[in-house]
N, C-alpha and C. Protein backbone atom coordinates (compact mmCIF):
# COMPACT_ATOMS: atom_id res chain seq x y z
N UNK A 1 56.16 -30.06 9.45
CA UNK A 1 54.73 -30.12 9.57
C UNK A 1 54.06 -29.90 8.23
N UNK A 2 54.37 -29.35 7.40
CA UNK A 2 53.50 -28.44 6.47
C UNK A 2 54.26 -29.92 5.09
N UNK A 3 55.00 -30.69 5.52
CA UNK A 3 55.34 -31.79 4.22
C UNK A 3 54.64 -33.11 5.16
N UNK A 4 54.40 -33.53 6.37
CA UNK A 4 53.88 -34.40 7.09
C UNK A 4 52.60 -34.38 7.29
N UNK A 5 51.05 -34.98 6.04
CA UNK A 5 50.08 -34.78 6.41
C UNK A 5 49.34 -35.57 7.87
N UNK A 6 50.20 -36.06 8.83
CA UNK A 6 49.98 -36.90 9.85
C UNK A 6 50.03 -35.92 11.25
N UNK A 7 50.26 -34.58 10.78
CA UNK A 7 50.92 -33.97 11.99
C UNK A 7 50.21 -32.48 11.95
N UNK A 8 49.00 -32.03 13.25
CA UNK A 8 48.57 -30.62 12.73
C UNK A 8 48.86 -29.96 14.14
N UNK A 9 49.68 -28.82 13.26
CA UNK A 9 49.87 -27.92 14.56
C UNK A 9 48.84 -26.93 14.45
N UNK A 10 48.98 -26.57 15.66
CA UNK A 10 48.01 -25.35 16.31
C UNK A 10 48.48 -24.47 17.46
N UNK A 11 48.21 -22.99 16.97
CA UNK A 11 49.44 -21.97 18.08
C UNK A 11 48.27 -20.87 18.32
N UNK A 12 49.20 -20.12 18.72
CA UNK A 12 48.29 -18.74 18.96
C UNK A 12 47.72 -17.98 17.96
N UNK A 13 47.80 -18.42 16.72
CA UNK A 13 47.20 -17.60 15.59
C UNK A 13 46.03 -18.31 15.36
N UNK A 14 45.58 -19.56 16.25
CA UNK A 14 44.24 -19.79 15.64
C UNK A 14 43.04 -19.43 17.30
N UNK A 15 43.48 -18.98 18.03
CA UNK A 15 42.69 -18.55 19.21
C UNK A 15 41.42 -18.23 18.39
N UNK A 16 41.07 -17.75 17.79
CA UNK A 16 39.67 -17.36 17.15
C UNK A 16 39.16 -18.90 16.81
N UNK A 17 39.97 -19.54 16.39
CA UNK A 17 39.09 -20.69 15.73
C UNK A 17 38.29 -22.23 17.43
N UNK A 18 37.75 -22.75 16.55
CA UNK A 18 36.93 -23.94 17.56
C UNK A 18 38.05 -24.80 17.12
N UNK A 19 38.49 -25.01 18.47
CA UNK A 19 39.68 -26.03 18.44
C UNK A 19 39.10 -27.55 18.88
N UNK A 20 38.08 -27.10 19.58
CA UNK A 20 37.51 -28.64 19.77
C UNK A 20 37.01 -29.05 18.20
N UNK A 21 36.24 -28.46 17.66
CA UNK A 21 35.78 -29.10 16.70
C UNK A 21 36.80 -29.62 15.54
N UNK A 22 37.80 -28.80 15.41
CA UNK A 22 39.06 -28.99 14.44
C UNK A 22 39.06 -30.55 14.94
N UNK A 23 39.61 -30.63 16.01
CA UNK A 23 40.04 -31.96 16.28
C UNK A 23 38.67 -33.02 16.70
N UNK A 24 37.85 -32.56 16.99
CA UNK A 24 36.85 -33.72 16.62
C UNK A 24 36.69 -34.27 15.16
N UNK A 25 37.27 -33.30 14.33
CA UNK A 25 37.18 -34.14 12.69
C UNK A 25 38.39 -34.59 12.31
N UNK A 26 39.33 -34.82 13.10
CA UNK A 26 40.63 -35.77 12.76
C UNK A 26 40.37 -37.15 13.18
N UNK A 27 41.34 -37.70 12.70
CA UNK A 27 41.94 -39.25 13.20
C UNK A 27 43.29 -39.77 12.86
N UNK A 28 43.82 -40.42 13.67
CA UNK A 28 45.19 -40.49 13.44
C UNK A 28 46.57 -39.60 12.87
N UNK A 29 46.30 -38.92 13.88
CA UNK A 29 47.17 -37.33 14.18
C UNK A 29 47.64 -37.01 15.40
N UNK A 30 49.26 -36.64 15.45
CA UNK A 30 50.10 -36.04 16.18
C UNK A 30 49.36 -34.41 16.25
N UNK A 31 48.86 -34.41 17.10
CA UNK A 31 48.41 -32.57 17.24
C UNK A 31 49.25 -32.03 18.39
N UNK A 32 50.22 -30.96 17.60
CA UNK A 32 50.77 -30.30 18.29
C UNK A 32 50.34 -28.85 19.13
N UNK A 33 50.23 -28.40 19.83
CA UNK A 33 49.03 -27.72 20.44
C UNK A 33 50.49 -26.08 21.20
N UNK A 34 51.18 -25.37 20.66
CA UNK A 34 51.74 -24.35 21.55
C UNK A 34 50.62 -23.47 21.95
N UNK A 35 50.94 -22.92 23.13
CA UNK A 35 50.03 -21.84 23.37
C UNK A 35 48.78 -22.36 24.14
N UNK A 36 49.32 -23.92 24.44
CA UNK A 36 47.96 -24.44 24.76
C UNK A 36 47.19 -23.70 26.25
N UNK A 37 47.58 -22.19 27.06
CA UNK A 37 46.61 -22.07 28.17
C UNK A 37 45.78 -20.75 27.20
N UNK A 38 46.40 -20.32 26.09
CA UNK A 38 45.43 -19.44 25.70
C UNK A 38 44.14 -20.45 24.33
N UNK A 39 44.49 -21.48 24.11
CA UNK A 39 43.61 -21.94 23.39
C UNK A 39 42.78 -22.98 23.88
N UNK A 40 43.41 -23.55 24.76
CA UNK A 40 42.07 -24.53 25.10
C UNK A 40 41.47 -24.69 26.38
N UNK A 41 40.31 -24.60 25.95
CA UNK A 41 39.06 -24.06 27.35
C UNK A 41 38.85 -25.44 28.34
N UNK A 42 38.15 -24.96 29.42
CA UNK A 42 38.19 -26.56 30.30
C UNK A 42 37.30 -27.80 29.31
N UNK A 43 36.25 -27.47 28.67
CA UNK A 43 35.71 -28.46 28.10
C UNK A 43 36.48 -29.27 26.52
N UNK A 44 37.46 -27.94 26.15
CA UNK A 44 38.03 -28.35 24.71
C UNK A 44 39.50 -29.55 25.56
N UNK A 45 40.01 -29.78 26.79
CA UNK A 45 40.52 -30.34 27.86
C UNK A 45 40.15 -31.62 27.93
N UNK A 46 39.11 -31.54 28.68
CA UNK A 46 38.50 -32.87 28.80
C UNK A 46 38.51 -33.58 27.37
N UNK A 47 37.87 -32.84 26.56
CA UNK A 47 37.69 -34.03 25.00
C UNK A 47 39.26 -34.64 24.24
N UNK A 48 39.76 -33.87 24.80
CA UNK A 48 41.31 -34.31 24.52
C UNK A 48 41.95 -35.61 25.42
N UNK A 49 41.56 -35.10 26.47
CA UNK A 49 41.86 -36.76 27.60
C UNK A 49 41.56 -37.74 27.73
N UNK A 50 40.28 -37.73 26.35
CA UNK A 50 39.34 -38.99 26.22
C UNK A 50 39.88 -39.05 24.89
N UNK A 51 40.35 -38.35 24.17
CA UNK A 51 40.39 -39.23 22.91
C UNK A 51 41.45 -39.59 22.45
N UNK A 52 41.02 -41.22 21.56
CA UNK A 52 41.61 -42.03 21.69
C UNK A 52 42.33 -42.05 20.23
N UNK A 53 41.61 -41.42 19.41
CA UNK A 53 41.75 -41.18 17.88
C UNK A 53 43.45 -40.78 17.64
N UNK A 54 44.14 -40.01 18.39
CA UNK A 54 45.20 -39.05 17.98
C UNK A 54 45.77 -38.79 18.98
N UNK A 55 47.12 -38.53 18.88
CA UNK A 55 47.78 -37.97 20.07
C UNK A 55 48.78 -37.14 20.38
N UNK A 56 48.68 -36.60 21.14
CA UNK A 56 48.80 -34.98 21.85
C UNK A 56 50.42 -34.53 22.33
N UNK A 57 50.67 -33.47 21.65
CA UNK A 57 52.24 -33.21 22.18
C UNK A 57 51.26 -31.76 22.92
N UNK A 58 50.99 -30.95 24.08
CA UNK A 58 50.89 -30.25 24.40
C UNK A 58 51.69 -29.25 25.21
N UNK A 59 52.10 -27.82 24.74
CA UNK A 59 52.89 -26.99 25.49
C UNK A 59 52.45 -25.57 26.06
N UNK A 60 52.05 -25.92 27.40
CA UNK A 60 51.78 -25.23 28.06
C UNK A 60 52.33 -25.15 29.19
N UNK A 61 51.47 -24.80 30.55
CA UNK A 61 52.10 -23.96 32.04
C UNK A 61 50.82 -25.25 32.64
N UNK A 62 49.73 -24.98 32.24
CA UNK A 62 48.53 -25.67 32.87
C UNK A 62 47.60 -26.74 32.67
N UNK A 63 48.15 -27.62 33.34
CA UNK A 63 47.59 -29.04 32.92
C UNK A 63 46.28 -29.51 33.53
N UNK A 64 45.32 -28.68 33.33
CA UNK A 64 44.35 -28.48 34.32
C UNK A 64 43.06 -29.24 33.00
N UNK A 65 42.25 -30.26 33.69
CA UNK A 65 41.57 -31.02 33.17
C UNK A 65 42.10 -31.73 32.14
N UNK A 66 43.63 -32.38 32.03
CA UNK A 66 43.77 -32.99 31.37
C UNK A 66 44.32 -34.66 31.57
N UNK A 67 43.80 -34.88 32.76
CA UNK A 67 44.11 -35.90 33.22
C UNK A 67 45.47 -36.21 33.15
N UNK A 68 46.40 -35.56 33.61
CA UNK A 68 47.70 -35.31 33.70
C UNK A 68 48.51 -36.18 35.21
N UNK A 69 48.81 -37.38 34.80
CA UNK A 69 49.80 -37.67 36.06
C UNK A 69 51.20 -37.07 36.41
N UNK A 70 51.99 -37.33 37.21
CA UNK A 70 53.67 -37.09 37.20
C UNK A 70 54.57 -37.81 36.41
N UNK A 71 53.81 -39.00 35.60
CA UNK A 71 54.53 -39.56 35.12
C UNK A 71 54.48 -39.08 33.31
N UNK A 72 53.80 -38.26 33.14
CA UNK A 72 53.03 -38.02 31.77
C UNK A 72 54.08 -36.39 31.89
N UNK A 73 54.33 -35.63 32.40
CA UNK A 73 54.30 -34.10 32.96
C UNK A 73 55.97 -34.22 32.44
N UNK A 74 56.45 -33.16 31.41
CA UNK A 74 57.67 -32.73 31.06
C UNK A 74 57.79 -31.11 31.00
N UNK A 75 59.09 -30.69 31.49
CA UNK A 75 59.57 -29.69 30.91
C UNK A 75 60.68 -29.72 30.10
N UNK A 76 60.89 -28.41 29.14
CA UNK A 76 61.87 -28.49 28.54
C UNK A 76 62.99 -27.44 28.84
N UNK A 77 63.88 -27.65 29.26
CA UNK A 77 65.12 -27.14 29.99
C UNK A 77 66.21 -26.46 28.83
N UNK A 78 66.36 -25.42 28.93
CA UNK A 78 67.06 -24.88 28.17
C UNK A 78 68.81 -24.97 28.56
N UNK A 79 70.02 -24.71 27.97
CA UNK A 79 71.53 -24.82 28.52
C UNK A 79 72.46 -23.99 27.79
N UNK A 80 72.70 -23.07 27.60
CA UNK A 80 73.85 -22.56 26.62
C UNK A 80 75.33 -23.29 26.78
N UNK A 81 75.58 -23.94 25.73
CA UNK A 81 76.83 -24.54 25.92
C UNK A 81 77.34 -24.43 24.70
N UNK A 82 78.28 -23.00 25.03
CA UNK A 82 79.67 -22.48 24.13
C UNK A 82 78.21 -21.66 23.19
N UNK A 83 78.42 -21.68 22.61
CA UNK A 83 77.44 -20.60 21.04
C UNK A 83 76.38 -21.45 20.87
N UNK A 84 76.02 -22.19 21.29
CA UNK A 84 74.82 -23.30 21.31
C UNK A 84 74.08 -23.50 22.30
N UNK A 85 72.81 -23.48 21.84
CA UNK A 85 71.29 -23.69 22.98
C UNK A 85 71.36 -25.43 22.77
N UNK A 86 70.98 -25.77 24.21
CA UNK A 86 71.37 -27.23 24.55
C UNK A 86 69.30 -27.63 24.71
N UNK A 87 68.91 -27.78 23.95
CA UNK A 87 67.52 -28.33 25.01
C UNK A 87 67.21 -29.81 25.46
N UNK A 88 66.66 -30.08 26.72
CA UNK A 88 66.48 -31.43 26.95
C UNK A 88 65.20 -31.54 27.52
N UNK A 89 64.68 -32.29 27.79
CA UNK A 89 63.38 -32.83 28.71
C UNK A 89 63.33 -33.79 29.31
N UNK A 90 63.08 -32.99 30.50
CA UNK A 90 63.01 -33.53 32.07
C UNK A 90 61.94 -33.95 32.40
N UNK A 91 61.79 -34.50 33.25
CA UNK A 91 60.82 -34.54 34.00
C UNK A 91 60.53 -33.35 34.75
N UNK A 92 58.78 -33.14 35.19
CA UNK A 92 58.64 -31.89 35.79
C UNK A 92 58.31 -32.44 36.84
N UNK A 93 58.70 -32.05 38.04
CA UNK A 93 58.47 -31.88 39.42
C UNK A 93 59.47 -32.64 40.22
């Protein structure tokens, strides 16, 4: 992230900041979003589902106003196999 100017993450260390507005002044950006049920509010939600500018890896629990189908909806599955974490992504539900 920090050598890829195409790519802005955002975690729990920016909860203080306006996340809608951050991303109302991008364009053409992968925004990676952890932490997304403590940072983004129902209206910072919606402006994300409409826009068309950039697009969204989001990791959260709650997909609530984000215009979220079953076909859009992943988890990521963890596996220990031998001394090694296995991760994959599934489908959720």
């Amino acid at each position: 992230m920090a050598v890829n100017p195409r790519i802005l993450c955002l975690d729990n260390y920016d909860y203080q900041k306006d996340i809608k507005e951050i991303i109302s002044q991008i364009e053409g950006k992968l925004v990676v979003i952890d932490n997304a049920d403590i940072l983004l509010t129902d209206d910072t939600r919606k402006h994300i589902s409409l826009d068309d500018k950039n697009q969204y890896l989001i990791i959260g629990r709650n997909p609530k106003n984000l215009f979220a189908t079953q076909e859009n909806l992943f988890e990521l599955v963890s596996e220990k196999v031998g001394e090694q974490t296995v991760f994959t992504i599934e489908p959720y539900m």
